[in-house]
PDB file of N, CA and C in Angstrom:
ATOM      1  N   UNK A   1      14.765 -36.156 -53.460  1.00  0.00           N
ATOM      2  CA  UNK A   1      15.359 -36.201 -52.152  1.00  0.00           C
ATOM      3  C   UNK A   1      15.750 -34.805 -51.668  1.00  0.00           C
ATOM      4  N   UNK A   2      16.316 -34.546 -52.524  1.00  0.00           N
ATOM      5  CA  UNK A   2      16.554 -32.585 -52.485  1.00  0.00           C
ATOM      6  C   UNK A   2      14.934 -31.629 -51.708  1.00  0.00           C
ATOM      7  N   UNK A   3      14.133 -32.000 -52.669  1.00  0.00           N
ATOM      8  CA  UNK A   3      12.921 -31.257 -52.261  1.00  0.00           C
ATOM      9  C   UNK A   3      12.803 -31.500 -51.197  1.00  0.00           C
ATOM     10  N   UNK A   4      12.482 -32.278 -50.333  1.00  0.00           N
ATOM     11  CA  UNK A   4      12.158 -33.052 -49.093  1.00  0.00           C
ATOM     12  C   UNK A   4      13.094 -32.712 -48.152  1.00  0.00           C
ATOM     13  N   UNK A   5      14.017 -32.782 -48.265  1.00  0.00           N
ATOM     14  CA  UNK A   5      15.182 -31.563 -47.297  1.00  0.00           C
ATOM     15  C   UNK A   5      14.968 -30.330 -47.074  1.00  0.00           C
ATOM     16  N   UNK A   6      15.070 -29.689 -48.277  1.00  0.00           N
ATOM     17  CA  UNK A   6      15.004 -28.252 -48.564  1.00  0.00           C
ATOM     18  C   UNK A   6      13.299 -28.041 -47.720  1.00  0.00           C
ATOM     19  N   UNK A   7      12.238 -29.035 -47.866  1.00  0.00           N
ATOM     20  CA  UNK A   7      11.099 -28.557 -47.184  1.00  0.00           C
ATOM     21  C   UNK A   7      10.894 -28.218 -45.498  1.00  0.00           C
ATOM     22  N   UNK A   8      11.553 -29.841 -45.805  1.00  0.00           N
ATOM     23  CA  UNK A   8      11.946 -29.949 -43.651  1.00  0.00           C
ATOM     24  C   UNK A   8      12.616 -28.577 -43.338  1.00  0.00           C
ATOM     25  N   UNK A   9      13.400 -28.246 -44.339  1.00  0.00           N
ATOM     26  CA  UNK A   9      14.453 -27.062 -43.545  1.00  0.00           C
ATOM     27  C   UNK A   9      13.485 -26.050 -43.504  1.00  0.00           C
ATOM     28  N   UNK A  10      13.176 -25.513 -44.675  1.00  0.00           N
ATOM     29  CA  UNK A  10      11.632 -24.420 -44.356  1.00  0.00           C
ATOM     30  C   UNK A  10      10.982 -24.392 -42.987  1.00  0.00           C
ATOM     31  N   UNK A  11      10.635 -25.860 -43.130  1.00  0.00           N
ATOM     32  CA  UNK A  11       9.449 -25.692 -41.936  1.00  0.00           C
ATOM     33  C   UNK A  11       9.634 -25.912 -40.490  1.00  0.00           C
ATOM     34  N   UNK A  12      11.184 -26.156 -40.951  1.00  0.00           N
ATOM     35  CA  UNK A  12      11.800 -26.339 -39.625  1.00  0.00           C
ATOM     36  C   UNK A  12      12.135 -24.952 -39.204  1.00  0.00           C
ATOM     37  N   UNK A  13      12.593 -23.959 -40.225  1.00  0.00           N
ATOM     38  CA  UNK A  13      12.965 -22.418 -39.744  1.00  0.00           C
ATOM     39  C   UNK A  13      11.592 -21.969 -39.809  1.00  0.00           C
ATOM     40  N   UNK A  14      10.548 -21.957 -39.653  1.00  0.00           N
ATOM     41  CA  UNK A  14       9.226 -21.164 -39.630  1.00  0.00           C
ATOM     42  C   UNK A  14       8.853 -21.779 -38.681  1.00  0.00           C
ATOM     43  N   UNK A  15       9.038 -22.723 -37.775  1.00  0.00           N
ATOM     44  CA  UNK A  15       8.797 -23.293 -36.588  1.00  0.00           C
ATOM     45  C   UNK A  15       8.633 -22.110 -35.377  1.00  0.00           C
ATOM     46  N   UNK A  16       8.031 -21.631 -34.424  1.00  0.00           N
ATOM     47  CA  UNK A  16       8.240 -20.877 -33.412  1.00  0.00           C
ATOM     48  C   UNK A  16       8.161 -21.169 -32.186  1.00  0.00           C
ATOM     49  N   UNK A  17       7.558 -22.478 -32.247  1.00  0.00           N
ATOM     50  CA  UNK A  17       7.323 -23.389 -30.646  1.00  0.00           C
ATOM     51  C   UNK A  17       8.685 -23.157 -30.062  1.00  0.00           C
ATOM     52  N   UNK A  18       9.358 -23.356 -30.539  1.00  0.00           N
ATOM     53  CA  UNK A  18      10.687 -23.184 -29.406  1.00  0.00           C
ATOM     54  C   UNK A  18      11.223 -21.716 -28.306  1.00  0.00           C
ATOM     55  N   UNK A  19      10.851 -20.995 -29.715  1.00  0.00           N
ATOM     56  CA  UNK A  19      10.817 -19.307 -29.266  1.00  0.00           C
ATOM     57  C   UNK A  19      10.077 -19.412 -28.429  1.00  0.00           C
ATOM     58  N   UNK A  20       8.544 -20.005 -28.186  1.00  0.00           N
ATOM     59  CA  UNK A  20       7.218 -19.556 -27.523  1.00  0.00           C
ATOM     60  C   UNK A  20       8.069 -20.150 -26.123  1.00  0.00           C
ATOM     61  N   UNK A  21       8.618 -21.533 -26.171  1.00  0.00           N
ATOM     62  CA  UNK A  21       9.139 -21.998 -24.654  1.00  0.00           C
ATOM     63  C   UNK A  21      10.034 -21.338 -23.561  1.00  0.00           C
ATOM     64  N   UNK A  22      11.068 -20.635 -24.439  1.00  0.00           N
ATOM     65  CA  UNK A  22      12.013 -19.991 -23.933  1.00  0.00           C
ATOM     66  C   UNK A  22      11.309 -18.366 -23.826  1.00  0.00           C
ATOM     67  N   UNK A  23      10.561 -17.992 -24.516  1.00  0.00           N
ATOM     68  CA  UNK A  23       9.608 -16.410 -23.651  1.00  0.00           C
ATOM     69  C   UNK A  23       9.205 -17.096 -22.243  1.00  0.00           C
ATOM     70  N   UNK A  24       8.615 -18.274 -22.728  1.00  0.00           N
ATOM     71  CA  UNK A  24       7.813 -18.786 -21.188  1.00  0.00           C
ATOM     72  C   UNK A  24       8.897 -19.197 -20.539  1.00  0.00           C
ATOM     73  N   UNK A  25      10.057 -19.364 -20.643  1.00  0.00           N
ATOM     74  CA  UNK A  25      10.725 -19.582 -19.268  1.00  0.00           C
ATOM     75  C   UNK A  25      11.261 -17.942 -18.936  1.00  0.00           C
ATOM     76  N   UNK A  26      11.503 -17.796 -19.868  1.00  0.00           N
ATOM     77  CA  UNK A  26      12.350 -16.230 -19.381  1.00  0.00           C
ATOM     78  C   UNK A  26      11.199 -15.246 -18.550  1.00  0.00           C
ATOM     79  N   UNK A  27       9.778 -15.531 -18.383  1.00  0.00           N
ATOM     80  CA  UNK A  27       8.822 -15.207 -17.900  1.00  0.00           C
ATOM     81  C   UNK A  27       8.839 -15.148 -16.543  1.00  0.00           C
ATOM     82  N   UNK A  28       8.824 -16.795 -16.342  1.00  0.00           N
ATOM     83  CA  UNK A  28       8.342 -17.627 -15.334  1.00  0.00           C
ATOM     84  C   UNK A  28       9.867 -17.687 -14.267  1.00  0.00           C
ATOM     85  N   UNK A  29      11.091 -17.378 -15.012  1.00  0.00           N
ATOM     86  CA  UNK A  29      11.984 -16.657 -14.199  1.00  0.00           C
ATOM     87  C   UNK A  29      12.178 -15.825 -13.523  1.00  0.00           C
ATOM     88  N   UNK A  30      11.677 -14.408 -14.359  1.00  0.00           N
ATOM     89  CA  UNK A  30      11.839 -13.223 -13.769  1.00  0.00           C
ATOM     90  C   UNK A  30      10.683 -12.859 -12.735  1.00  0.00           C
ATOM     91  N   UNK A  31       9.695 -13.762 -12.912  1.00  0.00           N
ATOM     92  CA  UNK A  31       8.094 -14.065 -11.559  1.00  0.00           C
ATOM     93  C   UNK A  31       9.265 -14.549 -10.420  1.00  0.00           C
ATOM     94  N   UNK A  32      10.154 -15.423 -10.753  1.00  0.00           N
ATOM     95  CA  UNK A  32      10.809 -16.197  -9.763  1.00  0.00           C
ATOM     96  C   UNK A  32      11.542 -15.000  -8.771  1.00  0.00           C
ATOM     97  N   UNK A  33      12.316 -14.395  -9.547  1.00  0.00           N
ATOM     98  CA  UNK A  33      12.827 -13.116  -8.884  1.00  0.00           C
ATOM     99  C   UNK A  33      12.397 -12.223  -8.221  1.00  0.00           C
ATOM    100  N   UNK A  34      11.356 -12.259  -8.905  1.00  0.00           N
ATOM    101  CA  UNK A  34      10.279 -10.846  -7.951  1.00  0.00           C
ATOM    102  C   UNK A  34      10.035 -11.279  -6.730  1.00  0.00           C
ATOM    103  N   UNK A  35       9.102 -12.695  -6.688  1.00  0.00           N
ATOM    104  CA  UNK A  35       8.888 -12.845  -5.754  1.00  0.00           C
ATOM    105  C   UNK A  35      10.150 -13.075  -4.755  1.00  0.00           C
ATOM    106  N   UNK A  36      11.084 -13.793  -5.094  1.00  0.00           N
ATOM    107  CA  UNK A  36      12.053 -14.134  -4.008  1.00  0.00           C
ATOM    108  C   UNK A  36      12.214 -12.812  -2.925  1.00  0.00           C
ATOM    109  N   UNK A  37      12.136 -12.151  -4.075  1.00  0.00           N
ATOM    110  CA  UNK A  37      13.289 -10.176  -3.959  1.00  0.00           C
ATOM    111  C   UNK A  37      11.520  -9.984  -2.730  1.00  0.00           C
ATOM    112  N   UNK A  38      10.666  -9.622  -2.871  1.00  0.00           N
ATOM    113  CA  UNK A  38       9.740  -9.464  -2.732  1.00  0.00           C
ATOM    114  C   UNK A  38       9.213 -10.201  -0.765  1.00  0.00           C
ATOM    115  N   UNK A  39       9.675 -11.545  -0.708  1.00  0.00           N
ATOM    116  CA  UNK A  39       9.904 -12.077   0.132  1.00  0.00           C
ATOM    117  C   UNK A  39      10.904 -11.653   1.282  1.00  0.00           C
ATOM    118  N   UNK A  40      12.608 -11.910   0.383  1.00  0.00           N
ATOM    119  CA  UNK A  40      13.420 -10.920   1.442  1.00  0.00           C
ATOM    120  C   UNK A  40      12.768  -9.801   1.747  1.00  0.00           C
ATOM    121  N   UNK A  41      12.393  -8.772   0.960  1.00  0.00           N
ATOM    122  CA  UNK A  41      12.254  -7.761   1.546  1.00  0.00           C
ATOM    123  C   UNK A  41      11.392  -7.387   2.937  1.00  0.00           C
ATOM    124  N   UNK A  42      10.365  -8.424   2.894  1.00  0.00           N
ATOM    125  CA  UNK A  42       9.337  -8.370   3.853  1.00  0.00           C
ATOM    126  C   UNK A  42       9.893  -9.372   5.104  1.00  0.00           C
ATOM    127  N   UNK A  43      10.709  -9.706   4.944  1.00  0.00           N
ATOM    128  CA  UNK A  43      11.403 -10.571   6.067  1.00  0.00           C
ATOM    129  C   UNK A  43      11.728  -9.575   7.577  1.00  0.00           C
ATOM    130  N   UNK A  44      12.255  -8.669   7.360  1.00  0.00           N
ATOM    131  CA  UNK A  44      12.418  -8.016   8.445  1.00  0.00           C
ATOM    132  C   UNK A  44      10.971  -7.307   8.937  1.00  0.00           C
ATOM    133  N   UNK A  45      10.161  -7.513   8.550  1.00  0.00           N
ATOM    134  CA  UNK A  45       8.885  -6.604   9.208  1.00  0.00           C
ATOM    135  C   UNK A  45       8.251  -7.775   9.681  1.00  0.00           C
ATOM    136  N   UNK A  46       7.979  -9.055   8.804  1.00  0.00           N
ATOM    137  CA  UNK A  46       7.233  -9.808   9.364  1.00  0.00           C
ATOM    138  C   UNK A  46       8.099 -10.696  10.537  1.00  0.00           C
ATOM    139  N   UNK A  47       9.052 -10.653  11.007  1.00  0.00           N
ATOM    140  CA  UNK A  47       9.867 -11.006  12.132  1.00  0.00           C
ATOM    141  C   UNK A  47       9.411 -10.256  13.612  1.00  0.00           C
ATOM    142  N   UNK A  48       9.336  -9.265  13.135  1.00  0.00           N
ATOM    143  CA  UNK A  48       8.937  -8.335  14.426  1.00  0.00           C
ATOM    144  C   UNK A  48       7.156  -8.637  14.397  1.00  0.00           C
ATOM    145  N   UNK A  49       6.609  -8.902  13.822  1.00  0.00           N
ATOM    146  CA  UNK A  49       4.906  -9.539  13.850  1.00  0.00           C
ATOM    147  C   UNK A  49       4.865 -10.761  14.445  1.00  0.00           C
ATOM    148  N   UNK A  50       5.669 -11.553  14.043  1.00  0.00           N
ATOM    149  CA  UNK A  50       5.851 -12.740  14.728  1.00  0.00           C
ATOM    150  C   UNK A  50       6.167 -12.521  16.079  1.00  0.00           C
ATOM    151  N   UNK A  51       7.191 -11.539  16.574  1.00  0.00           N
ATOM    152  CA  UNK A  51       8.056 -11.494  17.821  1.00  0.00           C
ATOM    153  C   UNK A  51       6.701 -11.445  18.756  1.00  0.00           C
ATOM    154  N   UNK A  52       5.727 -10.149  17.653  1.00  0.00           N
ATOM    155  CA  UNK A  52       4.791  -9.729  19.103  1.00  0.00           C
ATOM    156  C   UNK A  52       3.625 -10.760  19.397  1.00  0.00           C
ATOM    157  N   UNK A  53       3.131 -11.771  18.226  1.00  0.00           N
ATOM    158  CA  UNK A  53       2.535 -12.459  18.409  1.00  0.00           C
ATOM    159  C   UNK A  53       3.275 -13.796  19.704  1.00  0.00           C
ATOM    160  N   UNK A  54       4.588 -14.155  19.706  1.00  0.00           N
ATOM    161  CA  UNK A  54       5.043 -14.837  20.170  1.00  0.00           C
ATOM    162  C   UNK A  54       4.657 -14.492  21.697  1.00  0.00           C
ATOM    163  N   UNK A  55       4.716 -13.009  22.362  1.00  0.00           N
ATOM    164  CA  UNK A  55       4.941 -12.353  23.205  1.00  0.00           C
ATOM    165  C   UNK A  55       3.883 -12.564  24.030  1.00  0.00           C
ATOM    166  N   UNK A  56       2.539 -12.585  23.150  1.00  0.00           N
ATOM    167  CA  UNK A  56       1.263 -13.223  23.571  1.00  0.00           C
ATOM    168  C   UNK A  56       0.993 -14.758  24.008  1.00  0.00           C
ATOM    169  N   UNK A  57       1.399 -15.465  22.800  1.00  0.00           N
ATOM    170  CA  UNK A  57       1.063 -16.968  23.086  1.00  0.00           C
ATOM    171  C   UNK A  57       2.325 -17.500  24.171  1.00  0.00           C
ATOM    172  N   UNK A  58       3.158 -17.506  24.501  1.00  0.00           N
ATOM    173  CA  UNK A  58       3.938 -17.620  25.307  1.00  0.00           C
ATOM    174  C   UNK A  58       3.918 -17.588  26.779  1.00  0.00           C
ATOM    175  N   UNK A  59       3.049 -16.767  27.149  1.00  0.00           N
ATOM    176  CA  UNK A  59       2.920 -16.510  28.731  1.00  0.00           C
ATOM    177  C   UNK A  59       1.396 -17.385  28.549  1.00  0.00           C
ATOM    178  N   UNK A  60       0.470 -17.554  27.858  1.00  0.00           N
ATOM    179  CA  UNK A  60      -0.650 -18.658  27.442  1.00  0.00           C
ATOM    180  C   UNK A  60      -0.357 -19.817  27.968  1.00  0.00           C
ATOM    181  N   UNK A  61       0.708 -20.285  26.995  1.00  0.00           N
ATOM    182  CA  UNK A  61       1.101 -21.920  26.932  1.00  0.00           C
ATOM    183  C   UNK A  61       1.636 -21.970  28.404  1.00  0.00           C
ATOM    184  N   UNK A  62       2.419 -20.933  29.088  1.00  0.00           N
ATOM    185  CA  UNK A  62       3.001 -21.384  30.501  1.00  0.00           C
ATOM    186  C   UNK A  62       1.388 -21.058  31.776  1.00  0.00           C
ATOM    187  N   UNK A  63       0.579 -20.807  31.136  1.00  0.00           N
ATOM    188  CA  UNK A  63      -0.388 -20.020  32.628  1.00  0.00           C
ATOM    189  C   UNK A  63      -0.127 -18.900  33.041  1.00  0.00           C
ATOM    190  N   UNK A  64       1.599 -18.567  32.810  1.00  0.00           N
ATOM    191  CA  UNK A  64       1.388 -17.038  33.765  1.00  0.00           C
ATOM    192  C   UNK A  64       0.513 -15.791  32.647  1.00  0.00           C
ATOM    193  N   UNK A  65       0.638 -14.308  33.593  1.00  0.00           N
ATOM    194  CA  UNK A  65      -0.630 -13.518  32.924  1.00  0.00           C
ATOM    195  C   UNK A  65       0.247 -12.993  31.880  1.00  0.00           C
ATOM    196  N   UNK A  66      -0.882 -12.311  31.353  1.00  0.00           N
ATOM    197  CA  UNK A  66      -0.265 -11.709  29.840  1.00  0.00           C
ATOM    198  C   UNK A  66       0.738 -10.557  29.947  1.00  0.00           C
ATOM    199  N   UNK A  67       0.947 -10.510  29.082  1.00  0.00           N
ATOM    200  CA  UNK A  67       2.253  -8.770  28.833  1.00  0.00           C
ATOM    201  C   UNK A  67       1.207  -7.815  29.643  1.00  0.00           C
ATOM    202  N   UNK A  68       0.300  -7.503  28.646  1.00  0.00           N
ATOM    203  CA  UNK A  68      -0.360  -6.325  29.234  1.00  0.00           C
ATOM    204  C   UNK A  68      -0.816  -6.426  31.200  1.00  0.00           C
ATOM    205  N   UNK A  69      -1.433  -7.488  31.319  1.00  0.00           N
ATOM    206  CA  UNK A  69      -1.853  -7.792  32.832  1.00  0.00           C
ATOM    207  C   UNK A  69      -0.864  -7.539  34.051  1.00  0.00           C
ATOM    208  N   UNK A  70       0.417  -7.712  33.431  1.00  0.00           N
ATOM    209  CA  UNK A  70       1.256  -7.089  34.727  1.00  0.00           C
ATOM    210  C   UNK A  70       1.687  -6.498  35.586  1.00  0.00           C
TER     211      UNK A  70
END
């Protein structure tokens, strides 16, 4: 009964699947961050891309003439 303990415990401490899960989350976290960080950052530029695209389709949807045509 002894042996059979003492083995499980071995092979239970030479186990690494668990290690391998927690690299892969600590991974798949710090991807999480980047991108977030990565996102804010581009928030203020792509706002003003939007603004000018808006600037266009806007006088479209009503009929009157464009920005530039005035």
């Amino acid at each position: 009964m002894m042996k059979i303990a003492l083995t499980k415990l071995k092979r239970f401490a030479a186990d690494e699947g668990g290690a391998t899960a927690i690299e892969y989350a600590l991974i798949g976290s710090l991807l999480s961050i980047v991108i977030i960080g990565a996102i804010g950052a581009l928030n203020g530029s792509m706002t003003g891309i939007y603004e000018e695209i808006q600037r266009y389709i806007q006088p479209a949807l009503e009929g009157s003439p464009m920005p530039d045509e005035e």
